[in-house]
C-alpha atoms as a PDB file:
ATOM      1  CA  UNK A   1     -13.139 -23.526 -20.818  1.00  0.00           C
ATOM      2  CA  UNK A   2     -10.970 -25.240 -18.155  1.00  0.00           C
ATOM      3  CA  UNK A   3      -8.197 -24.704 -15.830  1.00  0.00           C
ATOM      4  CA  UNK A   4      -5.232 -25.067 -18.004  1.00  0.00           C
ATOM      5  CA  UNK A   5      -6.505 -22.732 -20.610  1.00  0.00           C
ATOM      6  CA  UNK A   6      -6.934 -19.702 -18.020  1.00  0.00           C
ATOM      7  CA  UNK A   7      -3.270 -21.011 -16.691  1.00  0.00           C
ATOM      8  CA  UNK A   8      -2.502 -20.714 -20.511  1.00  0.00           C
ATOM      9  CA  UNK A   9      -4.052 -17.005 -20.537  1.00  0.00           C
ATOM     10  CA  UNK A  10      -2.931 -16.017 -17.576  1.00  0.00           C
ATOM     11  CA  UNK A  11       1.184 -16.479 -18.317  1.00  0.00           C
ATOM     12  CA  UNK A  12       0.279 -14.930 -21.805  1.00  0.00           C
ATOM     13  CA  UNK A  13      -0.737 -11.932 -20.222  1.00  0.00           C
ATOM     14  CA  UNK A  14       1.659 -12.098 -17.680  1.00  0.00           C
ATOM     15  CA  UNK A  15       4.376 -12.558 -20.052  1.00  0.00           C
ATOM     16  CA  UNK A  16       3.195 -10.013 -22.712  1.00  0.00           C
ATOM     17  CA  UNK A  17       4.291 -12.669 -25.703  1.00  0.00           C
ATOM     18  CA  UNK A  18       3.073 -15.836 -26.611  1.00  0.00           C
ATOM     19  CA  UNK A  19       6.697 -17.094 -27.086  1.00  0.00           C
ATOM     20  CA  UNK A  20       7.689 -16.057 -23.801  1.00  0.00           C
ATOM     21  CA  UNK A  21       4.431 -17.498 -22.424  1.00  0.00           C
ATOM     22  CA  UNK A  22       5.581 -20.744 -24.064  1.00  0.00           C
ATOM     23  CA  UNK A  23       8.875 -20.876 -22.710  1.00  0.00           C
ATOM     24  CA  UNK A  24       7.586 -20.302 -19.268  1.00  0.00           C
ATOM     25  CA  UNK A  25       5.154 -23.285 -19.350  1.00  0.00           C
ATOM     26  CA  UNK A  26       7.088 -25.776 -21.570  1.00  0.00           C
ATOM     27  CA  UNK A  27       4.255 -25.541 -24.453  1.00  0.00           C
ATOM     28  CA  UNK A  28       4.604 -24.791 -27.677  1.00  0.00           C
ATOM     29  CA  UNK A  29       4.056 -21.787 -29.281  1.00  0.00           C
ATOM     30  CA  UNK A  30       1.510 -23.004 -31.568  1.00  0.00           C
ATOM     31  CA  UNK A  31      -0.611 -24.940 -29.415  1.00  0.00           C
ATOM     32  CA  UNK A  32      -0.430 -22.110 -26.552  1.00  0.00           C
ATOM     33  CA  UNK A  33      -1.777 -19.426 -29.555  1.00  0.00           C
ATOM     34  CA  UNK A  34      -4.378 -22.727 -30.204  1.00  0.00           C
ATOM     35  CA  UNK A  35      -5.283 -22.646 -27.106  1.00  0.00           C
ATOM     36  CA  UNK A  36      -6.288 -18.869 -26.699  1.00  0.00           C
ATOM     37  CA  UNK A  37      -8.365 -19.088 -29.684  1.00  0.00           C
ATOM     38  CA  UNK A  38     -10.394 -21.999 -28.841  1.00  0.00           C
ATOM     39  CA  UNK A  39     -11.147 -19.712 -25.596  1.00  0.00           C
ATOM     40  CA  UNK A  40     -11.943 -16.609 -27.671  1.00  0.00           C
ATOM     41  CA  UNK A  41     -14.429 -18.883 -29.941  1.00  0.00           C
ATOM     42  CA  UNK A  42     -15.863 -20.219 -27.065  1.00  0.00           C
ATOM     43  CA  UNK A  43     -16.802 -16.780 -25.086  1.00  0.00           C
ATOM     44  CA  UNK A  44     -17.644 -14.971 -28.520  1.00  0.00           C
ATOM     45  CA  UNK A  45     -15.290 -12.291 -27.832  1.00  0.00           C
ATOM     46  CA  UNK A  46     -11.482 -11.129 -28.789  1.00  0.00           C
ATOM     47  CA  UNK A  47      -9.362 -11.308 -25.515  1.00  0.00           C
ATOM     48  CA  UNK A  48      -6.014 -10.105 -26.869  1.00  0.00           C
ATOM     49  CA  UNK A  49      -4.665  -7.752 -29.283  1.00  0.00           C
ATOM     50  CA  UNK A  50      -1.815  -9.149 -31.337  1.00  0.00           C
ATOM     51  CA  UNK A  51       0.780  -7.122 -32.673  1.00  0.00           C
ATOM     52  CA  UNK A  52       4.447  -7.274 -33.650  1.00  0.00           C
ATOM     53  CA  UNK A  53       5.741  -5.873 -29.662  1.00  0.00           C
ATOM     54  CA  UNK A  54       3.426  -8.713 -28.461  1.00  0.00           C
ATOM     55  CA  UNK A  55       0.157  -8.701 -26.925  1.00  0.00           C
ATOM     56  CA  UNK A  56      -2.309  -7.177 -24.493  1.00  0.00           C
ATOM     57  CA  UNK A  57      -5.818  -7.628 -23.311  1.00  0.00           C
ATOM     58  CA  UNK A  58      -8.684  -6.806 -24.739  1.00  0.00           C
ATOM     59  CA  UNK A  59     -11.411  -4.943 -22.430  1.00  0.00           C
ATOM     60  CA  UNK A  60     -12.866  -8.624 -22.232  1.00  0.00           C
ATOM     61  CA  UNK A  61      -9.731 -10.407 -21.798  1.00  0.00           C
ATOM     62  CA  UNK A  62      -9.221  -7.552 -18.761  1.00  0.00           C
ATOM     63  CA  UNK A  63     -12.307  -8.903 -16.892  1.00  0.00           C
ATOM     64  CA  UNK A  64     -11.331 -12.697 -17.791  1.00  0.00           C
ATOM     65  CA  UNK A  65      -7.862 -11.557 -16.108  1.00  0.00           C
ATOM     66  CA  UNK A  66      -9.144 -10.297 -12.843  1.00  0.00           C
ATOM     67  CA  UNK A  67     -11.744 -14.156 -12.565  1.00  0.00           C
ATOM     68  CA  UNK A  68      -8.385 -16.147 -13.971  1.00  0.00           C
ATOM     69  CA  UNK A  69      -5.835 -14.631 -10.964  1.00  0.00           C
ATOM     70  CA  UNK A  70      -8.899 -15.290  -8.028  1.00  0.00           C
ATOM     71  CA  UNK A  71      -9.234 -18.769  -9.215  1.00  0.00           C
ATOM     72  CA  UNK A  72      -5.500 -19.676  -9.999  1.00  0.00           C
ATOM     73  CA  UNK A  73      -4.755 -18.337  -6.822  1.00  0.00           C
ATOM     74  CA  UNK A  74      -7.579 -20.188  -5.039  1.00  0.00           C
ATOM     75  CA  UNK A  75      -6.850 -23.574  -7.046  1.00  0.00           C
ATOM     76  CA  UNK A  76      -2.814 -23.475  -5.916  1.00  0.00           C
ATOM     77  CA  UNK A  77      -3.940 -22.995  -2.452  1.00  0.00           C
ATOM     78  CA  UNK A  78      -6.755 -25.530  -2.073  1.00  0.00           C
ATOM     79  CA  UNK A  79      -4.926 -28.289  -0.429  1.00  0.00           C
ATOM     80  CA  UNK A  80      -4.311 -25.676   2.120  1.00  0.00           C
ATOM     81  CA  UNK A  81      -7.298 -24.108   2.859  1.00  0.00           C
ATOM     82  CA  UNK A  82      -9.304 -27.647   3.022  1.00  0.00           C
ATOM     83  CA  UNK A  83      -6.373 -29.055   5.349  1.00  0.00           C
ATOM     84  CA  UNK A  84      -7.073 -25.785   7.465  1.00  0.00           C
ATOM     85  CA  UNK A  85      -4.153 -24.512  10.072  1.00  0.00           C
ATOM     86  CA  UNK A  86      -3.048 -27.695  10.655  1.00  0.00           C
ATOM     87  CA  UNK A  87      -1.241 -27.573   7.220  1.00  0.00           C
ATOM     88  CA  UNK A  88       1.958 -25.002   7.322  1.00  0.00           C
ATOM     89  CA  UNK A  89       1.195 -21.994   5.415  1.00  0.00           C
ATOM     90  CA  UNK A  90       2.784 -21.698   1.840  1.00  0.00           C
ATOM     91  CA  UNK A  91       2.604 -20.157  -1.419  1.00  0.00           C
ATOM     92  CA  UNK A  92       3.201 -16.244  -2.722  1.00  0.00           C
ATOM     93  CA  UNK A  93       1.241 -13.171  -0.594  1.00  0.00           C
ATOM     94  CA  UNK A  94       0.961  -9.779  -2.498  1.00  0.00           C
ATOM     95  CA  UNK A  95       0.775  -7.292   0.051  1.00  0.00           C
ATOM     96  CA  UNK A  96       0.115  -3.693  -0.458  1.00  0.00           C
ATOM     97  CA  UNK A  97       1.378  -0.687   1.215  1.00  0.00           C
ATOM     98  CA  UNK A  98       2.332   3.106   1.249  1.00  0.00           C
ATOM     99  CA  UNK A  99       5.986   3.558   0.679  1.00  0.00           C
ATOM    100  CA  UNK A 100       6.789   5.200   4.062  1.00  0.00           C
ATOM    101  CA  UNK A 101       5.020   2.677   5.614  1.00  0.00           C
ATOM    102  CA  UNK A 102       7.299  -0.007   3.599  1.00  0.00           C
ATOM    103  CA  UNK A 103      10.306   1.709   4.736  1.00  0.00           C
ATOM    104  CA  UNK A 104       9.807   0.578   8.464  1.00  0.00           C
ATOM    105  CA  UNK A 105       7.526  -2.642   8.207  1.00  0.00           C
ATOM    106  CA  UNK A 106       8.639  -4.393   4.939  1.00  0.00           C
ATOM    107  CA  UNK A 107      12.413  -5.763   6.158  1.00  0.00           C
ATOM    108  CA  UNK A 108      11.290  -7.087   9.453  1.00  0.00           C
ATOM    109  CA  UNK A 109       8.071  -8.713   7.872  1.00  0.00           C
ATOM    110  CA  UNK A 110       9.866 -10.593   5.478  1.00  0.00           C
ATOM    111  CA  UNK A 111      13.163 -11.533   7.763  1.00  0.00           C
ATOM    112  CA  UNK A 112       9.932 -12.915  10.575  1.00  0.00           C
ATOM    113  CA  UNK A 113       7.869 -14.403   7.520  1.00  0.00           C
ATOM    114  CA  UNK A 114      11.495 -16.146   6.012  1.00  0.00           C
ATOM    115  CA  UNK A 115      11.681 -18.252   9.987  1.00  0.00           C
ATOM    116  CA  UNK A 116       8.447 -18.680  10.917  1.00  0.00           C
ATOM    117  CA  UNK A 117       6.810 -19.652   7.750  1.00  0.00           C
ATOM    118  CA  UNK A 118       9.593 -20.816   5.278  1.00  0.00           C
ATOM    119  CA  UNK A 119       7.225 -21.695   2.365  1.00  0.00           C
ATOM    120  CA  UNK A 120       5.924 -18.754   1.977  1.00  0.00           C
ATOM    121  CA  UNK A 121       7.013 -16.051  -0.232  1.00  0.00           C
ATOM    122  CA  UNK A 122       5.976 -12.436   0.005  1.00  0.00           C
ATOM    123  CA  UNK A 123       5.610 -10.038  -2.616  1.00  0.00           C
ATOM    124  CA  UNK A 124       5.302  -6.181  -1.384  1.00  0.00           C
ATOM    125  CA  UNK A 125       4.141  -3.727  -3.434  1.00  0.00           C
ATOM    126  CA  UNK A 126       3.790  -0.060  -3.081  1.00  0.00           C
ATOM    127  CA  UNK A 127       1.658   2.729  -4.174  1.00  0.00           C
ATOM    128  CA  UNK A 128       0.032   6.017  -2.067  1.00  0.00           C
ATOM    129  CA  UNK A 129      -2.357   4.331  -0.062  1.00  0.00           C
ATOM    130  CA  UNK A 130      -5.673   5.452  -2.479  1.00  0.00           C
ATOM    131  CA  UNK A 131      -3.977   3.022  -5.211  1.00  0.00           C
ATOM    132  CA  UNK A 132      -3.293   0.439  -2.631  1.00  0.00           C
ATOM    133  CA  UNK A 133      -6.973   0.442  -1.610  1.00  0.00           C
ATOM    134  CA  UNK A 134      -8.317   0.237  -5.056  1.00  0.00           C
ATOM    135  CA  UNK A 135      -5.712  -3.044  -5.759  1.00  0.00           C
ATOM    136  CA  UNK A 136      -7.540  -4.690  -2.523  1.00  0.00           C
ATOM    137  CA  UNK A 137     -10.509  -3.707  -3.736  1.00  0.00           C
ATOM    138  CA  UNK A 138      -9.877  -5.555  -7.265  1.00  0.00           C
ATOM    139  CA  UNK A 139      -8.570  -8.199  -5.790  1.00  0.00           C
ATOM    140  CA  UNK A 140      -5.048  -7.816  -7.111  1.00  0.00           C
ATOM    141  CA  UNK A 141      -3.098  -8.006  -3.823  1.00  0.00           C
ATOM    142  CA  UNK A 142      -4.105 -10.530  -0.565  1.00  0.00           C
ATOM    143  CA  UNK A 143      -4.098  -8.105   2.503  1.00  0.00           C
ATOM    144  CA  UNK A 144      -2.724  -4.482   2.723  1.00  0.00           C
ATOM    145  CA  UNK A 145      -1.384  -1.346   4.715  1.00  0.00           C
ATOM    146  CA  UNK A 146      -3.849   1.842   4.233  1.00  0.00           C
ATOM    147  CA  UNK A 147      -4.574   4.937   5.768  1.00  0.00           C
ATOM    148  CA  UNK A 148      -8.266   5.835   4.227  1.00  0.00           C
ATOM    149  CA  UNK A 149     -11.413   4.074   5.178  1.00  0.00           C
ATOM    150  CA  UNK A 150     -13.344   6.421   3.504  1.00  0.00           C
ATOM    151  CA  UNK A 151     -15.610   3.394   1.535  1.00  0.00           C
ATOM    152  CA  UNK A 152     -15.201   0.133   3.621  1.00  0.00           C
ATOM    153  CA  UNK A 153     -17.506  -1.910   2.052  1.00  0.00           C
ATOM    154  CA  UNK A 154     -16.425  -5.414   1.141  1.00  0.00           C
ATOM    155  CA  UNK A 155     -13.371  -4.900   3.451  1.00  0.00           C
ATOM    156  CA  UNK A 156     -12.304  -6.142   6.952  1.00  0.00           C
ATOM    157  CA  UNK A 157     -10.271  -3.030   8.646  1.00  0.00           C
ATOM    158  CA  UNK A 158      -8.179  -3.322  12.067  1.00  0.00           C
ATOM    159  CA  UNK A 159      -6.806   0.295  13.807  1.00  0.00           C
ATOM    160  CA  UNK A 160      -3.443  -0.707  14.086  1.00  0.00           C
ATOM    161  CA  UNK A 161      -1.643   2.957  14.823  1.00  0.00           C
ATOM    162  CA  UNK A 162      -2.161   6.537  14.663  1.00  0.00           C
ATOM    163  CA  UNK A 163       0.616   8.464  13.177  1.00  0.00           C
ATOM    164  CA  UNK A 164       0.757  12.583  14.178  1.00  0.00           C
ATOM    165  CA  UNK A 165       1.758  14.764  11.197  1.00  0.00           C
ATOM    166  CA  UNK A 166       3.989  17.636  11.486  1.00  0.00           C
ATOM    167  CA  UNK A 167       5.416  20.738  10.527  1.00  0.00           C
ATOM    168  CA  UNK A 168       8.964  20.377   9.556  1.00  0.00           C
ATOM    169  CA  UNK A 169      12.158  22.788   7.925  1.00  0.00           C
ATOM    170  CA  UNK A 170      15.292  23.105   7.956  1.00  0.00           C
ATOM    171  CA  UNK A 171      16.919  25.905  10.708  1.00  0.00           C
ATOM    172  CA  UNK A 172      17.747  28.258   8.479  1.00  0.00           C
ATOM    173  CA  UNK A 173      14.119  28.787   6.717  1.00  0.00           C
ATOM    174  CA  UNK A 174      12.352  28.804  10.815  1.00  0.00           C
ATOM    175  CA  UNK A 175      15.070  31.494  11.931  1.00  0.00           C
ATOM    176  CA  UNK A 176      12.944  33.548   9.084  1.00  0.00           C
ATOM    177  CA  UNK A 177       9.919  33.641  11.395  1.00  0.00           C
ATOM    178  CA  UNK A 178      10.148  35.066  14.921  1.00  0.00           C
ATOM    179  CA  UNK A 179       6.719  32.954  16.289  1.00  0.00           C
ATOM    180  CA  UNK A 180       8.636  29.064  15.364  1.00  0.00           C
ATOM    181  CA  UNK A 181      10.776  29.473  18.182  1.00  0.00           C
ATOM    182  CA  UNK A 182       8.781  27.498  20.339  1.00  0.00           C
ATOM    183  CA  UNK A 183       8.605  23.463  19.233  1.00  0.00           C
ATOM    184  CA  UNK A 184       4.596  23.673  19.382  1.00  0.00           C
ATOM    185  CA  UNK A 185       2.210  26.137  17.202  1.00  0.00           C
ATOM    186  CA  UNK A 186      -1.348  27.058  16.367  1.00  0.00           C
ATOM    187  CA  UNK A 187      -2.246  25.126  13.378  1.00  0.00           C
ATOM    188  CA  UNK A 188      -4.062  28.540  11.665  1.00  0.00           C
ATOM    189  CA  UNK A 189      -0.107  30.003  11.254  1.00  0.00           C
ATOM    190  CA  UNK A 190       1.019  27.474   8.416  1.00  0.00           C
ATOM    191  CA  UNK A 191      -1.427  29.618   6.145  1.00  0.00           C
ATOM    192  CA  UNK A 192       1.362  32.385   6.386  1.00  0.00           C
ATOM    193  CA  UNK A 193       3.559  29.822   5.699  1.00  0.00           C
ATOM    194  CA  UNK A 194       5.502  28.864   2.404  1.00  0.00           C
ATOM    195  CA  UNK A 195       4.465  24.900   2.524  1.00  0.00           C
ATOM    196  CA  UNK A 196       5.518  22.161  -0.029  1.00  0.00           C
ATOM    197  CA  UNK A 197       3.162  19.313   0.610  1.00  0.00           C
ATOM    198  CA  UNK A 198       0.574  17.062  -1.109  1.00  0.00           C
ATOM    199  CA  UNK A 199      -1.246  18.301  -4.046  1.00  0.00           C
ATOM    200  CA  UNK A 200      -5.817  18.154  -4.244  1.00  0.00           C
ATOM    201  CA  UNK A 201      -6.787  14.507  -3.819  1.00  0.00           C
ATOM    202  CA  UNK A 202      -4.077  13.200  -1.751  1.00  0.00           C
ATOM    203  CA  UNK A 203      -5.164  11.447   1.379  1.00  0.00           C
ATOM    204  CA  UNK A 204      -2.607  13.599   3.151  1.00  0.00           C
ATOM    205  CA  UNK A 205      -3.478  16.806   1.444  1.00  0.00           C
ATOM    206  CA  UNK A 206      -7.058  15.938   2.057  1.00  0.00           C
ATOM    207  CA  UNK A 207      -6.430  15.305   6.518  1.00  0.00           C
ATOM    208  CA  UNK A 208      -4.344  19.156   6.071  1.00  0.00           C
ATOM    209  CA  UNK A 209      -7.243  20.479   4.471  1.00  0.00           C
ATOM    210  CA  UNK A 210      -9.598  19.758   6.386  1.00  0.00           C
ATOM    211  CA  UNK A 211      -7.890  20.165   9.889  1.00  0.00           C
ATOM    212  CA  UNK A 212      -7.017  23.860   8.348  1.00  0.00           C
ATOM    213  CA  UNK A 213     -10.493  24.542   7.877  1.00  0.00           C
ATOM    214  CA  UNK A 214     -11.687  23.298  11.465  1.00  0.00           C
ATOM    215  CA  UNK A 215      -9.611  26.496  12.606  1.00  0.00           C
ATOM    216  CA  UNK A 216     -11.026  28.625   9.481  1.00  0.00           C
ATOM    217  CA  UNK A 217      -8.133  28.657   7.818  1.00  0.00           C
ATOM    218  CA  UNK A 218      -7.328  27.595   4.386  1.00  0.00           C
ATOM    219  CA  UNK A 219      -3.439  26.977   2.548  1.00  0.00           C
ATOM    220  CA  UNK A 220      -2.004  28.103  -0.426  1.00  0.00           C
ATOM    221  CA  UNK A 221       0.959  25.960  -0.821  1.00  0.00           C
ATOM    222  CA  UNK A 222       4.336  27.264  -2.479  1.00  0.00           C
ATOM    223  CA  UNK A 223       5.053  23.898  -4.020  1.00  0.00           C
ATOM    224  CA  UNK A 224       2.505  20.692  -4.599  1.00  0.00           C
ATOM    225  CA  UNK A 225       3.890  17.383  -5.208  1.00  0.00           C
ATOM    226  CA  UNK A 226       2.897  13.976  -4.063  1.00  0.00           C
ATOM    227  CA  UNK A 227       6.062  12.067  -3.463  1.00  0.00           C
ATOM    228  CA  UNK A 228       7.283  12.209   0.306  1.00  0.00           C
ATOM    229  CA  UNK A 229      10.895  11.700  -0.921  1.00  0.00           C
ATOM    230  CA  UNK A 230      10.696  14.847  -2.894  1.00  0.00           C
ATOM    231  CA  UNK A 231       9.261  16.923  -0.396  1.00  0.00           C
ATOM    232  CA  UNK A 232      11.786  16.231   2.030  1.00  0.00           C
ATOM    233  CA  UNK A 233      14.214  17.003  -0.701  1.00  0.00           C
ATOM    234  CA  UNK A 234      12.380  20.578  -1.639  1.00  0.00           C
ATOM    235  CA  UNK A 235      12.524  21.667   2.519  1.00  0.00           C
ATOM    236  CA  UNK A 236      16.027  20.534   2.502  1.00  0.00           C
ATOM    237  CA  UNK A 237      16.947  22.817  -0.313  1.00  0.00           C
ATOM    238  CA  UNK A 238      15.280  25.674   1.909  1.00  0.00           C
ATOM    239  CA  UNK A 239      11.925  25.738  -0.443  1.00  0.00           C
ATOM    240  CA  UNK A 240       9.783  26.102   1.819  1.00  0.00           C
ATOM    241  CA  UNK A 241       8.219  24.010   5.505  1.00  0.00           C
ATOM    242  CA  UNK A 242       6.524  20.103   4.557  1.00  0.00           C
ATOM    243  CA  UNK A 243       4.203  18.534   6.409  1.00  0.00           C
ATOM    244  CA  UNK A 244       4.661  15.132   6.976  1.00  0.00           C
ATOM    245  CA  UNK A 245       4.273  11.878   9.359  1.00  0.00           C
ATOM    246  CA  UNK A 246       6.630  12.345  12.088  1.00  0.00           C
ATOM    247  CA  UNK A 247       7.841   8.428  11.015  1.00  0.00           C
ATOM    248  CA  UNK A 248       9.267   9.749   7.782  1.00  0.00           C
ATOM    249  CA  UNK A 249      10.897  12.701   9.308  1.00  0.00           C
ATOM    250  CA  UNK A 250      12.229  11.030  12.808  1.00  0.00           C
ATOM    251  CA  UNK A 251      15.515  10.668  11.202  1.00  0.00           C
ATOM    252  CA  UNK A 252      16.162  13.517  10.043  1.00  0.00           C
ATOM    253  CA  UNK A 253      14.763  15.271  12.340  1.00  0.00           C
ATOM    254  CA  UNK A 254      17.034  13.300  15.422  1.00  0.00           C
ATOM    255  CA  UNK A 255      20.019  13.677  13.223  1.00  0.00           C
ATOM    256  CA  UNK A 256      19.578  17.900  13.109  1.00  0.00           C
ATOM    257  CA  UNK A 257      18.735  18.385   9.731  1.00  0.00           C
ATOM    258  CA  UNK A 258      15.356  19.411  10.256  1.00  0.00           C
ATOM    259  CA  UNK A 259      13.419  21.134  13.119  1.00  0.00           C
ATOM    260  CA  UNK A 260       9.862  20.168  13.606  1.00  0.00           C
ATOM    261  CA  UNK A 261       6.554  21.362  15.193  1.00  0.00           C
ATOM    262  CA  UNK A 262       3.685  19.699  16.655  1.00  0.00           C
ATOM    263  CA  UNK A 263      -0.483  21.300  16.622  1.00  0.00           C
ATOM    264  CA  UNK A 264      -1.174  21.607  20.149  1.00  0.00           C
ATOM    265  CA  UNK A 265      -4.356  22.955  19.370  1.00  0.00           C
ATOM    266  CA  UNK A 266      -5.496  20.401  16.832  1.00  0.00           C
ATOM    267  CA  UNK A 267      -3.468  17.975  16.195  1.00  0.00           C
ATOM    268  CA  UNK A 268      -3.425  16.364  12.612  1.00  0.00           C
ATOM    269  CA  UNK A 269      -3.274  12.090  13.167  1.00  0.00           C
ATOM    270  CA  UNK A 270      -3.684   9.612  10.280  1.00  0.00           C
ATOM    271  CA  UNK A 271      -4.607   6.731  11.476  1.00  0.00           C
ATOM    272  CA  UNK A 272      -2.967   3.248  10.045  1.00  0.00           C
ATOM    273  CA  UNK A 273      -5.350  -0.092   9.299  1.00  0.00           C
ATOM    274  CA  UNK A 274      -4.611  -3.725   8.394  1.00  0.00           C
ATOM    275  CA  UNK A 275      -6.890  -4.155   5.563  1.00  0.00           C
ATOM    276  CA  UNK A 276      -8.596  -7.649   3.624  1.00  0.00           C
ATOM    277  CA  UNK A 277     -10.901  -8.132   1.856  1.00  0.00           C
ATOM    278  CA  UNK A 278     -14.471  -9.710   2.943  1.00  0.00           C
ATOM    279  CA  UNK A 279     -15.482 -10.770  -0.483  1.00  0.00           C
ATOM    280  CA  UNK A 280     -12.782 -13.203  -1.177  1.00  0.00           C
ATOM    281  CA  UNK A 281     -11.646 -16.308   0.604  1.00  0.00           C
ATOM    282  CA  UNK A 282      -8.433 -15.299   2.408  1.00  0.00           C
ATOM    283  CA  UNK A 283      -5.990 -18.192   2.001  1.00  0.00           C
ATOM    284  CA  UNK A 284      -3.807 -19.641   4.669  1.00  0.00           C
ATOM    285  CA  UNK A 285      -0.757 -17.868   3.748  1.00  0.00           C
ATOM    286  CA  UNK A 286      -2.430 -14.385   3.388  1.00  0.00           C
ATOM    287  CA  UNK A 287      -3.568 -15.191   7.126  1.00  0.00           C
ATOM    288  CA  UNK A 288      -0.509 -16.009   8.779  1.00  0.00           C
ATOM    289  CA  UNK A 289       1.291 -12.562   7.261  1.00  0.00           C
ATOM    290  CA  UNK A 290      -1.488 -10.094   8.096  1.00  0.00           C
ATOM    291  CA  UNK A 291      -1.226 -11.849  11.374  1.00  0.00           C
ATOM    292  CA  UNK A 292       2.630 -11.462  11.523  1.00  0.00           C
ATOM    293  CA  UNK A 293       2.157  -8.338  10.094  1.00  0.00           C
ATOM    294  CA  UNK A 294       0.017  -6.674  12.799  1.00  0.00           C
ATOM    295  CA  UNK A 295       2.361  -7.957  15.287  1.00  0.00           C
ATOM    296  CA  UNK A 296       5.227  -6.458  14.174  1.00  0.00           C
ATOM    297  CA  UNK A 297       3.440  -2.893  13.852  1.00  0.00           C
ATOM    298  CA  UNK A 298       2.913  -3.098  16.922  1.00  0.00           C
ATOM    299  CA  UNK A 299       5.971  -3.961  17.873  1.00  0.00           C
ATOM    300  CA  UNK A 300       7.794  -1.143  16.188  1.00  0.00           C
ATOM    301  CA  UNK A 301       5.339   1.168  18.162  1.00  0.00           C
ATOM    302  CA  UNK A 302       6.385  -0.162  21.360  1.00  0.00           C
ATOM    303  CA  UNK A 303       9.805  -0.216  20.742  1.00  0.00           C
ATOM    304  CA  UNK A 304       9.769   2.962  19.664  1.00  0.00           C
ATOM    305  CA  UNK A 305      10.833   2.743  15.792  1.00  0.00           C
ATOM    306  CA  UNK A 306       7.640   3.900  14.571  1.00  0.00           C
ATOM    307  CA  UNK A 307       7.001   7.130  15.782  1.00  0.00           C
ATOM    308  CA  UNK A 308       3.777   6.567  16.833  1.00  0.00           C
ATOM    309  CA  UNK A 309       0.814   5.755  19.198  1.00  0.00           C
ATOM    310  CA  UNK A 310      -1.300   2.198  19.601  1.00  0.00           C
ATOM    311  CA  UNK A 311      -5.193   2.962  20.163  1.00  0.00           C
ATOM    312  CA  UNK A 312      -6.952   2.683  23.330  1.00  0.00           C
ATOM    313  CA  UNK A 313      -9.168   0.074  22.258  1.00  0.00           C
ATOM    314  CA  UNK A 314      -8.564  -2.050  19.590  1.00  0.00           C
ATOM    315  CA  UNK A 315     -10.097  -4.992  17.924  1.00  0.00           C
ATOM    316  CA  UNK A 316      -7.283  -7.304  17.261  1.00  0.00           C
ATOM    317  CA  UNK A 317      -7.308  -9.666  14.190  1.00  0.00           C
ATOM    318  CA  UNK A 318      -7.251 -13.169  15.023  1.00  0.00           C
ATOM    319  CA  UNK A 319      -6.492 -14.497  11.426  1.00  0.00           C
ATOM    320  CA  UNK A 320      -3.875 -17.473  11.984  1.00  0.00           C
ATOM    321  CA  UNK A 321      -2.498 -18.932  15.306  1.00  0.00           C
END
């Protein structure tokens, strides 16, 4: 096996056709399909199913997937990584985040990455932060944005920020209950509340849980769904009170729609990390944005878009200068 035939198996994939695959590289179709069988024969195994719609991978063509990305991706950045920082970054960056987080950090990061490093392209994707951590994990994305650090084995984690969650609703569902008068509560009243948050398993629903039962209390939500989009949609509606990031409620909140409440007796925080993995090489390019990247969280802390607080102490990343 060699480099061009995983560069061969990787666009098939990719492409989910060989003639697609073939237009992509400027090969023919027959010596692309020659190609792939000549690799199959060679490893004993079937890597793709074939049918009319196309073609997918086999469990074994799966695992040949995940070595064929690490060393494409390694291979088109060699000339970098031997040069060292003296060469200017370049090449594609897959980072990962949470969607809320994307909503504040993903414009500035690229418009920063587009003048400082020109040759570099980055790719964001987005996912709750569980999926996000398992892509890292795989190796499927370069550096990320995650909240849980609940397994951090094989990966390099910085404390960038620590978000506070809140209660939230609209004016009309609080007038309903003479003790949210006040902008602070005790975290055991949301039990008698109706709440629309996060169903079992959700990183969020998991930090509500368990601050609940530090006061021995426990939740029984009216409504359970795992997009933040649609829970701000169910408390607008009147459904119910969400509990949420204060980031992906500030502006709403500033702009009177909804009314929120902060724990003064425990207060739920998520805390936000930088995240790369320790297992891989991380590539020139994938430096210089997680670099950029913690920079500009920082900066949206301080200048007060991100509604939320920088740690105390902090070990700062020093990936690319």
């Amino acid at each position: 096996m060699n480099l061009r035939q995983l560069r061969y198996f990787h666009q098939v994939v990719t492409s989910g056709s060989f003639s697609k695959a073939a237009t992509e590289l400027h090969v023919a179709q027959p010596a692309l399909s020659q190609h792939v069988r000549h690799m199959e024969q060679e490893l004993g195994v079937s890597l793709l199913f074939r049918n009319a719609q196309g073609v997918t991978p086999t469990e074994a063509g799966a695992r040949l997937m995940i070595h064929a990305k690490r060393i494409l991706g390694e291979f088109a950045e060699l000339n970098d990584s031997v040069r060292g920082q003296a060469s200017a970054p370049r090449g594609e960056v897959l980072f990962g985040m949470p969607g809320t987080v994307g909503e504040t950090l993903a414009a500035p990061l690229i418009e920063a990455a587009k003048l400082k490093y020109p040759q570099v392209r980055i790719r964001i994707v987005e996912a709750m932060s569980g999926y996000v951590l398992d892509w890292l994990k795989r190796g499927d994305i370069d550096v990320a944005i995650i909240y849980s650090t609940s397994d951090p084995r094989g990966l390099q984690v910085h404390h960038a920020l620590s978000e506070e969650i809140c209660l939230f609703a609209t004016s009309e569902v609080a007038d309903r209950f003479p003790n949210l008068q006040e902008p602070v509560i005790d975290l055991a009243h949301i039990s008698s509340l109706p709440l629309v948050v996060p169903g079992p398993g959700h990183g969020l629903r998991n930090l509500i849980d368990d601050a609940a039962q530090s006061v021995q209390a426990s939740i029984t939500p009216e409504i359970e769904i795992d997009s933040y989009n649609q829970i701000k949609k169910l408390v607008t509606r009147g459904l119910g009170f969400g509990l949420l990031p204060r980031m992906a409620i500030e502006k709403e909140t500033r702009a009177g729609q909804f009314r929120s409440w902060t724990f003064a007796d425990t207060p739920i925080t998520r805390k936000v990390y930088l995240a790369y993995s320790t297992e891989r090489p991380l590539l020139n390019a994938p430096r210089a944005v997680a670099q950029l990247s913690w920079e500009i969280l920082r900066k949206l802390v301080a200048d007060g878009e991100w509604a939320a607080k920088l740690p105390a102490q902090v070990q700062h990343p020093q990936l690319y200068q």
